[in-house]
Protein backbone atom coordinates (compact mmCIF):
# COMPACT_ATOMS: atom_id res chain seq x y z
CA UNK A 1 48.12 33.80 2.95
CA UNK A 2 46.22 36.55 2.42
CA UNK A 3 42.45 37.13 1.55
CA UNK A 4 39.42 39.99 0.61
CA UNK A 5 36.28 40.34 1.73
CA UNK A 6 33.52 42.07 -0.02
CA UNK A 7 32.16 43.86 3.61
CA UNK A 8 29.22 45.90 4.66
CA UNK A 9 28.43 47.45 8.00
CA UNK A 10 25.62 45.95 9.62
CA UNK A 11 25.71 42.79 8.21
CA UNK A 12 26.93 38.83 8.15
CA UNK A 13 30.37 40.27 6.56
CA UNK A 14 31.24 41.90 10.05
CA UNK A 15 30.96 37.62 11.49
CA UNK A 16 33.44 36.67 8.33
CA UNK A 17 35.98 39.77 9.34
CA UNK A 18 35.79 38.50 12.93
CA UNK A 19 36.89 35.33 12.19
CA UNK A 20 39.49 36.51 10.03
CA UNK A 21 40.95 38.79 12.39
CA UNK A 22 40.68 35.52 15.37
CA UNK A 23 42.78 33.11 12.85
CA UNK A 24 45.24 36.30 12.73
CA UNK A 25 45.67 36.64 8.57
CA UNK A 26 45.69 39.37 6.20
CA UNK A 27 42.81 40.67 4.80
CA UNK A 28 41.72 44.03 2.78
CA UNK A 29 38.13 44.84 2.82
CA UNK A 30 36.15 46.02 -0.23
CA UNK A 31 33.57 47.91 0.79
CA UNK A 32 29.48 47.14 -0.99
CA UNK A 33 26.60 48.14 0.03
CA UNK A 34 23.37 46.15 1.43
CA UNK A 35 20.97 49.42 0.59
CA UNK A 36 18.60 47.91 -1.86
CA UNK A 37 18.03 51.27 -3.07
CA UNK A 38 21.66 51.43 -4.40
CA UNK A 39 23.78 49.47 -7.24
CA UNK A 40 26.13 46.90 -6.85
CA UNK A 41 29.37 46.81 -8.46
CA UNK A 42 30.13 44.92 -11.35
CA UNK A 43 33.15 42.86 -9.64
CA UNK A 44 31.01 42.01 -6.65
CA UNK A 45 27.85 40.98 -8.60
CA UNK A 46 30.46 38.77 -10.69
CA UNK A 47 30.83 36.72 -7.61
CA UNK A 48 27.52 36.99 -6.19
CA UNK A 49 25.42 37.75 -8.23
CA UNK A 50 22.38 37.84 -5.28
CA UNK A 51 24.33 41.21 -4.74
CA UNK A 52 24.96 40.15 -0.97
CA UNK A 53 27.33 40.21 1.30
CA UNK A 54 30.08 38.80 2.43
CA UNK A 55 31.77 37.48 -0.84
CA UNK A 56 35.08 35.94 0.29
CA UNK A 57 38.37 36.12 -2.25
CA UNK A 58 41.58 34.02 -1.61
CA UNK A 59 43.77 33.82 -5.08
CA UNK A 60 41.30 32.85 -7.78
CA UNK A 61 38.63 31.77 -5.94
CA UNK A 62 35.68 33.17 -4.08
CA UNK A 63 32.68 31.92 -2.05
CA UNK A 64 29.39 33.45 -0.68
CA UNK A 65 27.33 32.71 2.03
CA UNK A 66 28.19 33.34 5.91
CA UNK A 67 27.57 29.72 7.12
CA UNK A 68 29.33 28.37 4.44
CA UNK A 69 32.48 30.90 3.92
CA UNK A 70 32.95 30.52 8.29
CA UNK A 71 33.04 26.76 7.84
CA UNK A 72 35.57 26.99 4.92
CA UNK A 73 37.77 29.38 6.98
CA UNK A 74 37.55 26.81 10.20
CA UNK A 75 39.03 24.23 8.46
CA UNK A 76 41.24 25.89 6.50
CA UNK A 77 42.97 27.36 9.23
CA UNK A 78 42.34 24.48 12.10
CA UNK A 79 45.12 25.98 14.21
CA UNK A 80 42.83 29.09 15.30
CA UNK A 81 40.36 26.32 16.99
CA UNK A 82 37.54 27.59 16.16
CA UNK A 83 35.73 24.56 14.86
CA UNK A 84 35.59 21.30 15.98
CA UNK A 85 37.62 18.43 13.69
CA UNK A 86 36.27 16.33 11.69
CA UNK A 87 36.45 13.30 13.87
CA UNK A 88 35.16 15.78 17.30
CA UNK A 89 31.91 14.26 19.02
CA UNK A 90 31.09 18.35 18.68
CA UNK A 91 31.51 18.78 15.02
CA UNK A 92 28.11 17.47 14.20
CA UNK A 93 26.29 20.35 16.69
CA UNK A 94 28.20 22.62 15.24
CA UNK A 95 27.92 22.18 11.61
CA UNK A 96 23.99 21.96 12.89
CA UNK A 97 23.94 25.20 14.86
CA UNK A 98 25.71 26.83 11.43
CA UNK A 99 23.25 26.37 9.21
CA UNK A 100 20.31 26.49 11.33
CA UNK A 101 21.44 30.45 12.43
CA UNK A 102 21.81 30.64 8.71
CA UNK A 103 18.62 28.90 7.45
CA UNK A 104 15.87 29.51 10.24
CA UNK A 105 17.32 32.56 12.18
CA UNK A 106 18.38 34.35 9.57
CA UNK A 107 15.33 33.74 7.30
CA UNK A 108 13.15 34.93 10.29
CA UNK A 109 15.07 38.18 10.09
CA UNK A 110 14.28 38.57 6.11
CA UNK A 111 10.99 37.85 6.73
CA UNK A 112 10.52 41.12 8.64
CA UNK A 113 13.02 43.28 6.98
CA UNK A 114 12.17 42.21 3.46
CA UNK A 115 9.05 41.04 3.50
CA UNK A 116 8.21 41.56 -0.06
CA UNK A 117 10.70 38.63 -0.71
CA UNK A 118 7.67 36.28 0.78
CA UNK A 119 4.70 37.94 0.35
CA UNK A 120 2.48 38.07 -2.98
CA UNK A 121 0.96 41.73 -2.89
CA UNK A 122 2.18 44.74 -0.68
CA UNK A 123 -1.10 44.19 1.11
CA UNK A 124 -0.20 40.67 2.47
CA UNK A 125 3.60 42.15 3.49
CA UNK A 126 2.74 42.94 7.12
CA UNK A 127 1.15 39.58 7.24
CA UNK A 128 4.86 38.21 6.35
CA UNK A 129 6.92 40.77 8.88
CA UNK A 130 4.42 39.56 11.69
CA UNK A 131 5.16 36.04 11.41
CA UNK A 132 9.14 36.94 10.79
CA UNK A 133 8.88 39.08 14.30
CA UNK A 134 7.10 35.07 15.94
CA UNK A 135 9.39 33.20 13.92
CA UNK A 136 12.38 35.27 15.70
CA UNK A 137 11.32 34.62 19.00
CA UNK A 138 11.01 30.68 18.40
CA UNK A 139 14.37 30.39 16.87
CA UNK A 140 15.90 32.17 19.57
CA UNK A 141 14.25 30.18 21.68
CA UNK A 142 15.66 26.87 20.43
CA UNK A 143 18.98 28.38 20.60
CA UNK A 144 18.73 29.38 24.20
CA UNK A 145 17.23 25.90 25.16
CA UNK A 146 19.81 24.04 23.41
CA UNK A 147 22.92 26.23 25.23
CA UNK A 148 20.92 25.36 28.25
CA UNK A 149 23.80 25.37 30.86
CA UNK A 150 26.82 25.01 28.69
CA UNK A 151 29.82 27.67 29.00
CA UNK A 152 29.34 27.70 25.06
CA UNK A 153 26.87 27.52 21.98
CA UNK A 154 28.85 23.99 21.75
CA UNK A 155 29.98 23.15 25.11
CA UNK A 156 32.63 23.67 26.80
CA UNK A 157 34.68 24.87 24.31
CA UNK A 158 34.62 28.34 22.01
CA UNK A 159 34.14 28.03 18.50
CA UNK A 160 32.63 30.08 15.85
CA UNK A 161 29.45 29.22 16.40
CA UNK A 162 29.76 31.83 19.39
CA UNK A 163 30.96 34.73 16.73
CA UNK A 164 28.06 33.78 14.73
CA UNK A 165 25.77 33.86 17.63
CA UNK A 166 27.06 37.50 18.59
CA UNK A 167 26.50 38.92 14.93
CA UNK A 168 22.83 37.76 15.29
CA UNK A 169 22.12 39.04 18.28
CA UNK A 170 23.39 42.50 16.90
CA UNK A 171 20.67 42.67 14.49
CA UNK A 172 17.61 42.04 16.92
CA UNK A 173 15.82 45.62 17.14
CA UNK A 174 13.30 45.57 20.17
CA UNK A 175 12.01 48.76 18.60
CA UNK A 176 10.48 46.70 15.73
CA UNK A 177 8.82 44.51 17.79
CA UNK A 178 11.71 41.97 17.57
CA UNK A 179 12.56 39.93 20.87
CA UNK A 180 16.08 41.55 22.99
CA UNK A 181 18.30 39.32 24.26
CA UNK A 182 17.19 39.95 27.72
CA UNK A 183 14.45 37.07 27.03
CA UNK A 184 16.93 34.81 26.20
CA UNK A 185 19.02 34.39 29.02
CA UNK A 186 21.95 32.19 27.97
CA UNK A 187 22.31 33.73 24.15
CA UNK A 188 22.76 37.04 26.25
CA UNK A 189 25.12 35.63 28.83
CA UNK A 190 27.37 34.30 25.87
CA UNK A 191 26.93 37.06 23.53
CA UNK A 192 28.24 39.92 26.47
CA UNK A 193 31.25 37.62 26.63
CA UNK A 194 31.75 37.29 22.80
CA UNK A 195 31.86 40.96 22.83
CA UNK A 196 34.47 41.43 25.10
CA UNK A 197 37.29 40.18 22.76
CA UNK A 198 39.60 42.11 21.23
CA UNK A 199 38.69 41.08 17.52
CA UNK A 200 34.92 41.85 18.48
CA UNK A 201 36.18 45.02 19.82
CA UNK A 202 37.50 45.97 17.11
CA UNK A 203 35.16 45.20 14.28
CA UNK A 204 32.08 46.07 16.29
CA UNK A 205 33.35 49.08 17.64
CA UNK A 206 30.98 51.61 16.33
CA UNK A 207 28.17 49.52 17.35
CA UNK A 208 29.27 49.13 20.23
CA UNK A 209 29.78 52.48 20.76
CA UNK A 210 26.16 53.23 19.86
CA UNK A 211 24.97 50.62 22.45
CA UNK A 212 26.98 52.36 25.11
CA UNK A 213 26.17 55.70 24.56
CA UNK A 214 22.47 55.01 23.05
């Protein structure tokens, strides 16, 4: 079974090829572009046609959205263990913890990065990117509580909510007035151990790098 990914650095594609290379399949990369400035190609916007990224192929079929497409790969591929079953008292907190990284954190980063996307005049935009830059700090916050004293984002257990978790955190940009993971004690305690594995290693390795040597 093999599978492509439309892929961009610095964005939710680098969660998707994580969890591709941690169920151990084969996957080729198409590389797109998330520079707004720039065109998309013609096969990608086909599939997407928001122009985003990741776009996930597997024989005639393809899917978009991170939450959704790391879902679809958990359960397609339950021997990797990265989700809960269906019938797991932790499925429900971690179909939960999915979308809400999806639908609150990552809105609270487009709120700051894009913020013509929510504001009505390029007057109001800073109003928009000030309340994505509170809007971060809350979600995190809820995140943070809810790990609380778990080894996990779940529990006990690893799952892909913990990959997801680690992508995010690689976006916050302290120099933008976004919150760093230092005021979020257990998101940075599981995100430094996310990080350490190999398939992180590997697909994060020039940021990484930059973190090191920055």
């Amino acid at each position: 079974m093999s599978y492509e990914l439309y892929y961009a650095p610095a964005s939710a594609s680098l969660g998707v090829r994580v969890i591709l290379e941690e169920i151990g399949v084969d996957y080729k990369l198409l590389h797109a572009t998330i520079d707004m400035d720039k065109p998309r190609l013609q096969s990608h916007l086909a599939l997407n046609p928001n122009g985003w990224v990741p776009v996930l192929i597997w024989g005639k079929n393809a899917m978009y959205e991170c939450a959704a497409t790391t879902i679809f790969l958990c359960d397609r591929h339950p021997e990797s263990k990265l989700a809960p079953a269906f019938n797991e008292p932790e499925r429900g907190l971690f179909l939960q913890t999915l979308v809400y990284f999806s639908s609150s954190v990552q809105n609270a980063f487009q709120l700051d990065y894009y913020p013509d996307r929510f504001a009505d005049t390029p007057a109001t935009e800073p109003s928009a990117q000030r309340r994505g830059l509170r809007r971060l700090r809350e979600t995190w916050k809820i995140i943070d509580d809810q790990i609380g004293d778990n080894r996990w984002v779940i529990g006990d257990r690893f799952s892909a909510a913990d990959i997801y978790l680690f992508m995010l955190t690689t976006w916050l940009t302290p120099s933008r007035g976004q919150p760093s993971t230092q005021e979020f004690p257990n998101v940075k305690r599981i995100a430094d151990v996310v990080m350490q594995r190999p398939s992180v290693q590997l697909v994060y390795e020039k940021w990484i790098s930059e973190q090191t040597n920055g």
